[in-house]
Protein backbone atom coordinates (compact mmCIF):
# COMPACT_ATOMS: atom_id res chain seq x y z
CA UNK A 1 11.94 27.73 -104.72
CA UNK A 2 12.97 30.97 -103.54
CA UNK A 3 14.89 31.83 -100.31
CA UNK A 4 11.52 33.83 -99.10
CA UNK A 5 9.45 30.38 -100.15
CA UNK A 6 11.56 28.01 -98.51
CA UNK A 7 11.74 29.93 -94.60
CA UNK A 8 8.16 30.09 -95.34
CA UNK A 9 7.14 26.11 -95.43
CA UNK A 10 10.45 25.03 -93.24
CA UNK A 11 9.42 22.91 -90.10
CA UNK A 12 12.71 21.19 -90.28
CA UNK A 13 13.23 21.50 -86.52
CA UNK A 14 10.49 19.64 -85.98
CA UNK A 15 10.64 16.47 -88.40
CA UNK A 16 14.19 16.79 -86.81
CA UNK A 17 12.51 16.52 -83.40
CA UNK A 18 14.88 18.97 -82.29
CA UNK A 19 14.64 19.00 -78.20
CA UNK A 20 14.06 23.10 -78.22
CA UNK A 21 11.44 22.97 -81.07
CA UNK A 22 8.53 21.95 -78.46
CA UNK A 23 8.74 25.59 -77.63
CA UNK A 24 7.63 27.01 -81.04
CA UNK A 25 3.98 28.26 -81.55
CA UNK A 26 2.54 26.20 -84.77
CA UNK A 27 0.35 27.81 -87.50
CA UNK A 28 -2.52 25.43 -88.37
CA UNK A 29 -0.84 23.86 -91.03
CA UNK A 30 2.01 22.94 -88.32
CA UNK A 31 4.42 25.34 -89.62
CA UNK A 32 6.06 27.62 -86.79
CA UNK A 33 5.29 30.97 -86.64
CA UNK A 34 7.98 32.63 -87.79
CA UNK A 35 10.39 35.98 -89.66
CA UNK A 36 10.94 35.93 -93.43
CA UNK A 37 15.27 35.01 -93.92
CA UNK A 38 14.85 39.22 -94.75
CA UNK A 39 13.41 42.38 -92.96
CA UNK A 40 14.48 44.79 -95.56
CA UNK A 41 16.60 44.87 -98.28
CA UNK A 42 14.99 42.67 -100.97
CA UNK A 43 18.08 41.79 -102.42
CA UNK A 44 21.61 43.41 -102.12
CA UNK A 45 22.23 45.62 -99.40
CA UNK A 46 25.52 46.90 -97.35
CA UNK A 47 24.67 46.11 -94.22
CA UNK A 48 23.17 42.66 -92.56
CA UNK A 49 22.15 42.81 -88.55
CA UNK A 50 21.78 39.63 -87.35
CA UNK A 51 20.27 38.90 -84.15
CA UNK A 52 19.20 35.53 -82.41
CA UNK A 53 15.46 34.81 -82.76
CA UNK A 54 12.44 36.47 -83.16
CA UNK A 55 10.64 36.98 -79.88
CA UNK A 56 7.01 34.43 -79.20
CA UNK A 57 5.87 37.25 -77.18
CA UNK A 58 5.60 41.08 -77.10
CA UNK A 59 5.93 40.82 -81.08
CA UNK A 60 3.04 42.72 -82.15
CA UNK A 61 3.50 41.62 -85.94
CA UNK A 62 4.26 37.61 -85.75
CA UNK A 63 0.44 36.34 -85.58
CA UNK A 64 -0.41 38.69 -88.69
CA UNK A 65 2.25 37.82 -90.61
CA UNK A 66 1.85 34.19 -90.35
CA UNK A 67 -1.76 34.37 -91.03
CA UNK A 68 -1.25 34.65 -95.26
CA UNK A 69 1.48 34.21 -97.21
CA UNK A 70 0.92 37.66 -99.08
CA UNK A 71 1.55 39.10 -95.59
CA UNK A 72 4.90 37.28 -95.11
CA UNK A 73 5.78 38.64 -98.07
CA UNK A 74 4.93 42.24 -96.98
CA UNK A 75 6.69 41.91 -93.54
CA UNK A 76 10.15 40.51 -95.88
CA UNK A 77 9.35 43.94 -97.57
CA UNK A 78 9.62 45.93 -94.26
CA UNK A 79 5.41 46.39 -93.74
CA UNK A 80 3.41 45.81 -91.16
CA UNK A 81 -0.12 45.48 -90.82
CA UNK A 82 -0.72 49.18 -90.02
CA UNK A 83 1.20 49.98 -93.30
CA UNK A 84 4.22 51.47 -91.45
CA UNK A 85 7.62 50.72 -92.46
CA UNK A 86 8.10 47.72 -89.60
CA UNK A 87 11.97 48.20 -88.49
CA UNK A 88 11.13 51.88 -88.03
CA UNK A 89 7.97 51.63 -86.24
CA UNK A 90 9.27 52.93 -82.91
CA UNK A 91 9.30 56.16 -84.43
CA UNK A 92 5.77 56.15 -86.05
CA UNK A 93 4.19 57.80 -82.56
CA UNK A 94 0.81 56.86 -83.99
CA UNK A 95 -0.75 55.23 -80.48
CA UNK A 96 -0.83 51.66 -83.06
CA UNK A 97 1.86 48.87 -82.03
CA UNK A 98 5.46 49.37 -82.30
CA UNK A 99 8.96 47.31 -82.10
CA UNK A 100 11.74 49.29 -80.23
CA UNK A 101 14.47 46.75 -80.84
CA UNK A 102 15.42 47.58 -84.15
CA UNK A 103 15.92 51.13 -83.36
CA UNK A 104 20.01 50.54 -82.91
CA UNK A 105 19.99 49.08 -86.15
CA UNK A 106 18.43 51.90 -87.69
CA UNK A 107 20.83 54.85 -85.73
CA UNK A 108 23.61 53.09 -86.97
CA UNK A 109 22.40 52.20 -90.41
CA UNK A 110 21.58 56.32 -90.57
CA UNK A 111 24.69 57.73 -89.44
CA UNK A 112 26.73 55.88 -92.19
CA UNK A 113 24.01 56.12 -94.91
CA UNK A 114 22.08 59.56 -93.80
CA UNK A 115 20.46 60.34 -97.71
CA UNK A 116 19.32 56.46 -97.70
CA UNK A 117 16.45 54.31 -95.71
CA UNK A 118 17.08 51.39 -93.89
CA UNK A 119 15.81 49.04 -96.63
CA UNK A 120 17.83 50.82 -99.21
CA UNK A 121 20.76 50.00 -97.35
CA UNK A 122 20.22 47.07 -95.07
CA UNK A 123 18.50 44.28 -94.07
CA UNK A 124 18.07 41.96 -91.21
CA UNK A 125 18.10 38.34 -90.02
CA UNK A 126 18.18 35.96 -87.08
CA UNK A 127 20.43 33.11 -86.45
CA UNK A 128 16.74 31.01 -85.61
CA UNK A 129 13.57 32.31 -87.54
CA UNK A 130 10.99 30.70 -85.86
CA UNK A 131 9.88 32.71 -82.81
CA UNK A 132 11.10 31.22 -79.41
CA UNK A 133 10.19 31.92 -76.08
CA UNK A 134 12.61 35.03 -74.01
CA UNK A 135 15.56 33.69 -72.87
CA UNK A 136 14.56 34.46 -68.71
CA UNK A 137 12.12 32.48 -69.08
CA UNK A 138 14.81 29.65 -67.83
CA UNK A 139 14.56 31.29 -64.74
CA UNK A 140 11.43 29.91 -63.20
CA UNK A 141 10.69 27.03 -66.24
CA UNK A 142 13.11 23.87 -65.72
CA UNK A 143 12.26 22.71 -69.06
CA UNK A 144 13.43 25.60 -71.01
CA UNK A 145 16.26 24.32 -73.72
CA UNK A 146 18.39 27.59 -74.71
CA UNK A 147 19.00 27.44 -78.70
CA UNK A 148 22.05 26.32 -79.09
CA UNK A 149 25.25 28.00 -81.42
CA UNK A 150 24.97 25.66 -84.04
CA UNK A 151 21.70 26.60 -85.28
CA UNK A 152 20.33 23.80 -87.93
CA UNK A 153 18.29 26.75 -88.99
CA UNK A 154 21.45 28.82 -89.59
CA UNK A 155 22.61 25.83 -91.36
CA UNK A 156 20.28 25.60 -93.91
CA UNK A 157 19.30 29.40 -94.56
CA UNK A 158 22.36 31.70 -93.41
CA UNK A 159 24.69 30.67 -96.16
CA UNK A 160 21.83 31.60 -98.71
CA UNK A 161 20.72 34.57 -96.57
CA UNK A 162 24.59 36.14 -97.23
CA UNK A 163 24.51 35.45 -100.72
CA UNK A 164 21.50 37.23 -101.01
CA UNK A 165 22.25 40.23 -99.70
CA UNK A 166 26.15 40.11 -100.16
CA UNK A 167 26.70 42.54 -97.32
CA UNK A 168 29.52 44.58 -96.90
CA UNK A 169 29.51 44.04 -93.34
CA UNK A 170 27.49 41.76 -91.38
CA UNK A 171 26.87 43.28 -87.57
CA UNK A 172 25.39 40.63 -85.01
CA UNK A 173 23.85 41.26 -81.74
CA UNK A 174 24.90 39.06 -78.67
CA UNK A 175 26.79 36.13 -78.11
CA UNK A 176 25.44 33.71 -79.97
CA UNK A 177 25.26 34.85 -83.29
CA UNK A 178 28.76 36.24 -82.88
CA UNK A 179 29.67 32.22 -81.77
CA UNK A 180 28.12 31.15 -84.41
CA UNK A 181 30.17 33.04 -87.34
CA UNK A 182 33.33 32.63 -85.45
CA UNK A 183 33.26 28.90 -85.35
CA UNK A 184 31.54 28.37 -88.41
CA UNK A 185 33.70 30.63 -90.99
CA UNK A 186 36.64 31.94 -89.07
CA UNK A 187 37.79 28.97 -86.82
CA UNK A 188 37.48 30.32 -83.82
CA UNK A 189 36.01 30.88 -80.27
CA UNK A 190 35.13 33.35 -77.94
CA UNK A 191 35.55 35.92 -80.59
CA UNK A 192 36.08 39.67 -78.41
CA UNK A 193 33.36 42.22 -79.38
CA UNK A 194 33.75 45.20 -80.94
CA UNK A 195 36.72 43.87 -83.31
CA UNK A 196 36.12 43.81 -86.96
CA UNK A 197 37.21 40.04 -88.19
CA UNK A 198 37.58 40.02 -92.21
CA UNK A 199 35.45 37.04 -93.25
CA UNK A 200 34.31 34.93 -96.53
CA UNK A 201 31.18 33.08 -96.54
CA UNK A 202 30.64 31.08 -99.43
CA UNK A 203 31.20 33.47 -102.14
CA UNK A 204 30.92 36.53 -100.27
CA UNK A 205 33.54 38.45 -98.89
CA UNK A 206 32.34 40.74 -95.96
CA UNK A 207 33.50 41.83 -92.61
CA UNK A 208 32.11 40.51 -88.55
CA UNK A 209 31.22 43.19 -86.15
CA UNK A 210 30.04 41.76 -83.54
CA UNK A 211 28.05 43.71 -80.70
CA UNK A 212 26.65 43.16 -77.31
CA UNK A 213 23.55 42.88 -76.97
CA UNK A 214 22.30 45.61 -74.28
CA UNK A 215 19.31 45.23 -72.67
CA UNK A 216 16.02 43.65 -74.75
CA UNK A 217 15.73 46.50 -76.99
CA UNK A 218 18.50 48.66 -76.53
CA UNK A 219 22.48 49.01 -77.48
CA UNK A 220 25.18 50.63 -75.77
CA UNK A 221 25.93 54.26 -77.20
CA UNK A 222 29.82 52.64 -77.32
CA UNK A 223 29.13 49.71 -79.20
CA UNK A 224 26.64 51.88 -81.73
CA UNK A 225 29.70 54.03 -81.96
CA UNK A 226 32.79 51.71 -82.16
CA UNK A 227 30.19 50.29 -85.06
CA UNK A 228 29.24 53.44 -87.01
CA UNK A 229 33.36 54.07 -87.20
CA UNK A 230 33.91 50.51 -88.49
CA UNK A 231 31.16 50.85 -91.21
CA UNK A 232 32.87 54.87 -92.01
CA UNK A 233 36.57 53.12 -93.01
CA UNK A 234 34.78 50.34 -95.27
């Protein structure tokens, strides 16, 4: 099966009875609602962004994209159910639903590609695909279980994700994600941000830059930069 096919059906979290998997929402079938491994790109691409999860609420797309698998499809593609182009929906100023947090992603992607779009150029992922609860929610719920760095999801789709798109640089968002490439391909811990670590994952030979994460949908006009400069000398 394909990459696209096999996030699709995956409830291995749950057979797994993994403790923060009572959190997901379940299709009927008892899937979790969740991303495609892609937003994007289809196949190649320079640049991978890879954040932590997608978000169980405020995520205007999640319900209609796990209603039909043709619609899965269409979201890998970059659609959403208005038609729009989904990454760059913030920008659509239609008065219809939009998603603001990809919006760094897309500056950045622009100012090192300007004659290309996003999905021409890049594509992006999440270290867990099924939706999860907002991290704050820990703040007044004493049964939240944060997702932990060693993502079983990661496990079983990043590798495959990378060879996919064999990016020329692979920019995550946050700590965890950055954790989770430092330990699991370079060796190390508390990586610093904005410091670009030369890195192999399975076959692919690419570069970490990792970022902070800002606030929910925003980045830090420093850490767009330091990245945009990075991408420039590659």
């Amino acid at each position: 099966m394909s990459l696209l096919a096999d996030v699709d059906s995956c409830r291995g979290c749950i057979t797994r009875q993994e403790p923060f998997a009572k959190a997901f929402a379940l299709r009927p079938s008892g899937v979790p609602k969740k991303f495609p491994a892609t937003i994007g790109a289809a196949g190649e691409a320079k640049l991978l962004f890879v954040a932590l999860c997608p978000r169980l609420g405020m995520n205007y797309v999640l319900d209609w994209a796990n209603d039909k698998a043709e619609q899965f499809v269409a979201l890998s593609g970059n659609q959403d159910q208005h038609g729009r182009a989904y990454v760059e929906s913030y920008a659509a100023n239609d008065g219809k639903d939009a998603e603001e947090f990809y919006r760094p992603y897309v500056e950045i992607a622009k100012a090192v590609y300007p004659a290309n779009s996003f999905k021409d150029v890049a594509a992006v992922t999440d270290l867990y695909l099924c939706a999860y609860p907002p991290n704050n929610r820990n703040e007044h719920d004493p049964d939240y279980v944060s997702l932990p760095i060693n993502s079983p999801c990661a496990r079983d789709f990043m590798g495959r994700t990378v060879a996919q798109v064999k990016p020329a640089a692979i920019i995550t968002r946050g700590c965890v994600p950055k954790e989770y490439f430092g330990r699991r391909y370079l060796r190390r811990r508390s990586l610093p941000y904005r410091t670009a670590y030369p890195m192999r994952v399975g076959e692919v030979s690419t570069v970490l830059l990792p970022l902070r994460t800002g606030n929910q949908f925003g980045m830090s006009e420093t850490d767009k930069q330091w990245a945009i400069d990075e991408l420039k000398k590659l």
